[in-house]
Protein backbone atom coordinates (compact mmCIF):
# COMPACT_ATOMS: atom_id res chain seq x y z
CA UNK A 1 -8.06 12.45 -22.57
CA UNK A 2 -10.32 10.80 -20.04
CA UNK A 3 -9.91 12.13 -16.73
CA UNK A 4 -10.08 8.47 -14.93
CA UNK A 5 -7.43 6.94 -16.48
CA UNK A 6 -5.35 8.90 -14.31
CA UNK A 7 -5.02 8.43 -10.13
CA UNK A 8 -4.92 11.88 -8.62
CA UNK A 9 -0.84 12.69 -7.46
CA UNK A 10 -0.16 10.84 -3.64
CA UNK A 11 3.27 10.60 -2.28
CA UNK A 12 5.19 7.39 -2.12
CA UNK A 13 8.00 6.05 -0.14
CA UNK A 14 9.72 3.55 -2.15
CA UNK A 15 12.64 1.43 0.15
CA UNK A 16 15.75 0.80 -0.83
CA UNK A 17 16.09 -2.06 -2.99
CA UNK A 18 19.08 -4.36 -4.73
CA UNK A 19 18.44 -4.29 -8.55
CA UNK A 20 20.07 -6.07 -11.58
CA UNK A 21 20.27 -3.47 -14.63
CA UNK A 22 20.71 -2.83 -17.84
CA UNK A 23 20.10 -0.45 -20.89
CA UNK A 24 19.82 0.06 -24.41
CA UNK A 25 19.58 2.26 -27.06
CA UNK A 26 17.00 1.61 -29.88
CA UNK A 27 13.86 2.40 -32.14
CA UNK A 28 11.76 0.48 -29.50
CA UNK A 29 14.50 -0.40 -26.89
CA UNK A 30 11.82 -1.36 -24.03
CA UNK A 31 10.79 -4.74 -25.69
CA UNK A 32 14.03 -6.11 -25.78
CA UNK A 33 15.91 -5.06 -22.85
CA UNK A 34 12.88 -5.93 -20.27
CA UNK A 35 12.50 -9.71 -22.59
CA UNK A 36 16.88 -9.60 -22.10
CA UNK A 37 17.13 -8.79 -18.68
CA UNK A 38 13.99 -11.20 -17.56
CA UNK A 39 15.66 -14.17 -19.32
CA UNK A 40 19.02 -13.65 -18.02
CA UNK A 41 17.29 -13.49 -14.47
CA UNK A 42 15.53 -16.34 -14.87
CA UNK A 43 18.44 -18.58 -16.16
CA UNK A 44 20.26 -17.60 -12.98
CA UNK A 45 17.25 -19.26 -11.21
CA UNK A 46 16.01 -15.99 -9.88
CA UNK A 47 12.04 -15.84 -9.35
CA UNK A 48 10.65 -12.69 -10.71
CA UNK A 49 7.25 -12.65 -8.96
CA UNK A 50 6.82 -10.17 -6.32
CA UNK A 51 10.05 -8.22 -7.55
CA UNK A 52 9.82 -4.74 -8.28
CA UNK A 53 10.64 -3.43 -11.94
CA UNK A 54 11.49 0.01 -12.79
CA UNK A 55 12.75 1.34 -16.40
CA UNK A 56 13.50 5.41 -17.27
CA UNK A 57 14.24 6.69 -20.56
CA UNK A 58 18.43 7.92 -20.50
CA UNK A 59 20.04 10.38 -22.21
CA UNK A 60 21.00 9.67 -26.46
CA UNK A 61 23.58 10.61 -28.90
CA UNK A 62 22.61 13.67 -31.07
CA UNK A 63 23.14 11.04 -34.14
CA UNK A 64 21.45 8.17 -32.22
CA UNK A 65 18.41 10.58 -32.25
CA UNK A 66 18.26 11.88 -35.81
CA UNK A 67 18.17 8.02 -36.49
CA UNK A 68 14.99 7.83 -34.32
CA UNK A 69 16.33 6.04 -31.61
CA UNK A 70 16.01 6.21 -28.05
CA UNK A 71 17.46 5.14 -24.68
CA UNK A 72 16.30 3.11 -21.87
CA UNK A 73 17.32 1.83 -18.83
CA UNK A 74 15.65 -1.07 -16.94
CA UNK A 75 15.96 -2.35 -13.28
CA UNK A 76 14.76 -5.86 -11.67
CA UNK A 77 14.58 -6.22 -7.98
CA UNK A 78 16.79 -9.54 -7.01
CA UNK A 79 16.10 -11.10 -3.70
CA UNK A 80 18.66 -10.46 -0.57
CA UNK A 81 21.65 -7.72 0.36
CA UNK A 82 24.17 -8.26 -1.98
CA UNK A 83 24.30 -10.98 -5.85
CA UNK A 84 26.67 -11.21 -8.41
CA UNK A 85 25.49 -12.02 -11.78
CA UNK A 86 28.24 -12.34 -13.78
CA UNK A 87 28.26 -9.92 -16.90
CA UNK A 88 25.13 -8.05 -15.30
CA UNK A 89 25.22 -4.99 -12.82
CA UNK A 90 23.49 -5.64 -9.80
CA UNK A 91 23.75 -2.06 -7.11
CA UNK A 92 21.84 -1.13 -4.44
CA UNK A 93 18.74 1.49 -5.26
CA UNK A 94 18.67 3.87 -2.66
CA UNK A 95 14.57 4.29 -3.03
CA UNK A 96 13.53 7.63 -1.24
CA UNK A 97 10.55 9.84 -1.12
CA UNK A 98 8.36 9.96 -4.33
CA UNK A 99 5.19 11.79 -5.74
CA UNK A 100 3.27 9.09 -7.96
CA UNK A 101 0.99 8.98 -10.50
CA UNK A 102 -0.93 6.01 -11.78
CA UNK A 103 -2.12 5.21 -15.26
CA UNK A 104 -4.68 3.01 -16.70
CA UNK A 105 -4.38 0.83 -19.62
CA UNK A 106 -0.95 2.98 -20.34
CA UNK A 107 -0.35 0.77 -23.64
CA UNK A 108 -4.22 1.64 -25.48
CA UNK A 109 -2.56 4.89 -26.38
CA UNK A 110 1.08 5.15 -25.54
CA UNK A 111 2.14 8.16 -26.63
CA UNK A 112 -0.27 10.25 -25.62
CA UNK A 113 -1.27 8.63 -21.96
CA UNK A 114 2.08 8.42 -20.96
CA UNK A 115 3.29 11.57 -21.37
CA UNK A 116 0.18 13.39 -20.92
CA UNK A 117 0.78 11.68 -17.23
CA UNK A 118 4.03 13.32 -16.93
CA UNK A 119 2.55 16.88 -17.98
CA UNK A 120 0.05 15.79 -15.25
CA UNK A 121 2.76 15.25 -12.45
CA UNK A 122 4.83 18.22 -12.85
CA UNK A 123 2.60 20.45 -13.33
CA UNK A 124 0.66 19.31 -10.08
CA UNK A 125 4.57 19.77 -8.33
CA UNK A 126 4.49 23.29 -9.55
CA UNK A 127 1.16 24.40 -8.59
CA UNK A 128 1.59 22.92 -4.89
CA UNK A 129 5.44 24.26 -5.03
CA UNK A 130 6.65 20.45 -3.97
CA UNK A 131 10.67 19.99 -4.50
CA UNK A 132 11.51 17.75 -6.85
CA UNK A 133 15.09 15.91 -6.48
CA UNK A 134 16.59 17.63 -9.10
CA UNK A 135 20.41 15.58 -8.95
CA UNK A 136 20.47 14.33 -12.28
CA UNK A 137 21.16 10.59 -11.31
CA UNK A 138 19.51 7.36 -12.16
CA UNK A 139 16.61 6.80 -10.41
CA UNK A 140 14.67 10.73 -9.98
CA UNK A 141 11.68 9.63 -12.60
CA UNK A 142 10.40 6.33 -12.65
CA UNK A 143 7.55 3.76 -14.49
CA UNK A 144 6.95 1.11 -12.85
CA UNK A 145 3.94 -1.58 -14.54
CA UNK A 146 2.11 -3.68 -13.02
CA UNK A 147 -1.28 -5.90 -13.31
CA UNK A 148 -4.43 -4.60 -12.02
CA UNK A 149 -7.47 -6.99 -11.54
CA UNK A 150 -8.19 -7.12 -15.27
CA UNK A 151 -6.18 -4.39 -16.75
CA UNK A 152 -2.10 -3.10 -16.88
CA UNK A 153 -1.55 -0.41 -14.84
CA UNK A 154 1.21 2.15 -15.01
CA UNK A 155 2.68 4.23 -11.94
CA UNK A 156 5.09 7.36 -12.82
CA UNK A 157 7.35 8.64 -10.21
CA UNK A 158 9.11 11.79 -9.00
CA UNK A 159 11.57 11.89 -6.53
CA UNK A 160 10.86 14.83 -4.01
CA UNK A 161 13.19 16.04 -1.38
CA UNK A 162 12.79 14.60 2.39
């Protein structure tokens, strides 16, 4: 894999944030929840540009996974301090102290950038001996995409300790 796809590890802080999420459980379950969750958005007159947009894969059933399937969970940044969106959760994201990685053209090979990425971000935690927030609650590994210039880009996240 070509070394300059990927950004060299910098740390992050990302601030606290009110988000409107949801998840699903699927073959491909990225496509339609971030489609889902965009429209509902929209149709409550909410302007996506310049929000911030984070998904994570979550935990599966041991039979959802013999079927193939897989879990995600996706978050929207809604303007202001407090929204209700009726039928939607909408909770504060606490943000915090992150070690980043980014990604180029994630999508021309999927499977192997994205998690070669990951491989790339841990490992570089365990050689410098960085804590990683290790509570196992929403929000410790991050994607985040985003447009750059001419091509997507891809940012991973790990939360570290303060």
């Amino acid at each position: 894999m070509s070394e300059t796809i990927y950004s060299q590890p910098y740390a992050v802080k990302i601030p606290p944030i009110l988000v409107a999420k949801d998840r699903q459980v699927g073959h491909n379950p990225e496509n339609e929840l971030i489609s889902r969750l965009h429209n509902r958005l929209e149709a409550e007159g909410i302007k996506l540009e310049n929000m911030r947009e984070f998904g994570f894969d979550i935990p599966v059933s041991r039979e959802e996974q013999a079927e193939g399937k897989r879990g995600y969970e996706y978050w929207v940044q809604v303007p202001g301090f407090s929204y209700d969106i009726p039928g939607l959760q909408v909770e504060s994201f606490k943000g915090g102290n992150y070690l980043a990685l980014r990604i180029d053209n994630p999508f021309a090979e999927p499977c192997a950038r994205i998690p070669e990425a990951w491989d790339r971000l841990v490992k570089y935690i365990e050689e410098q001996q960085i804590t990683a927030d290790d509570h196992h609650e929403a929000g410790v590994c991050l994607e985040e995409v985003s447009s750059n210039q001419s091509m997507e880009v891809m940012t991973i996240y790990i939360r570290i300790k303060d």
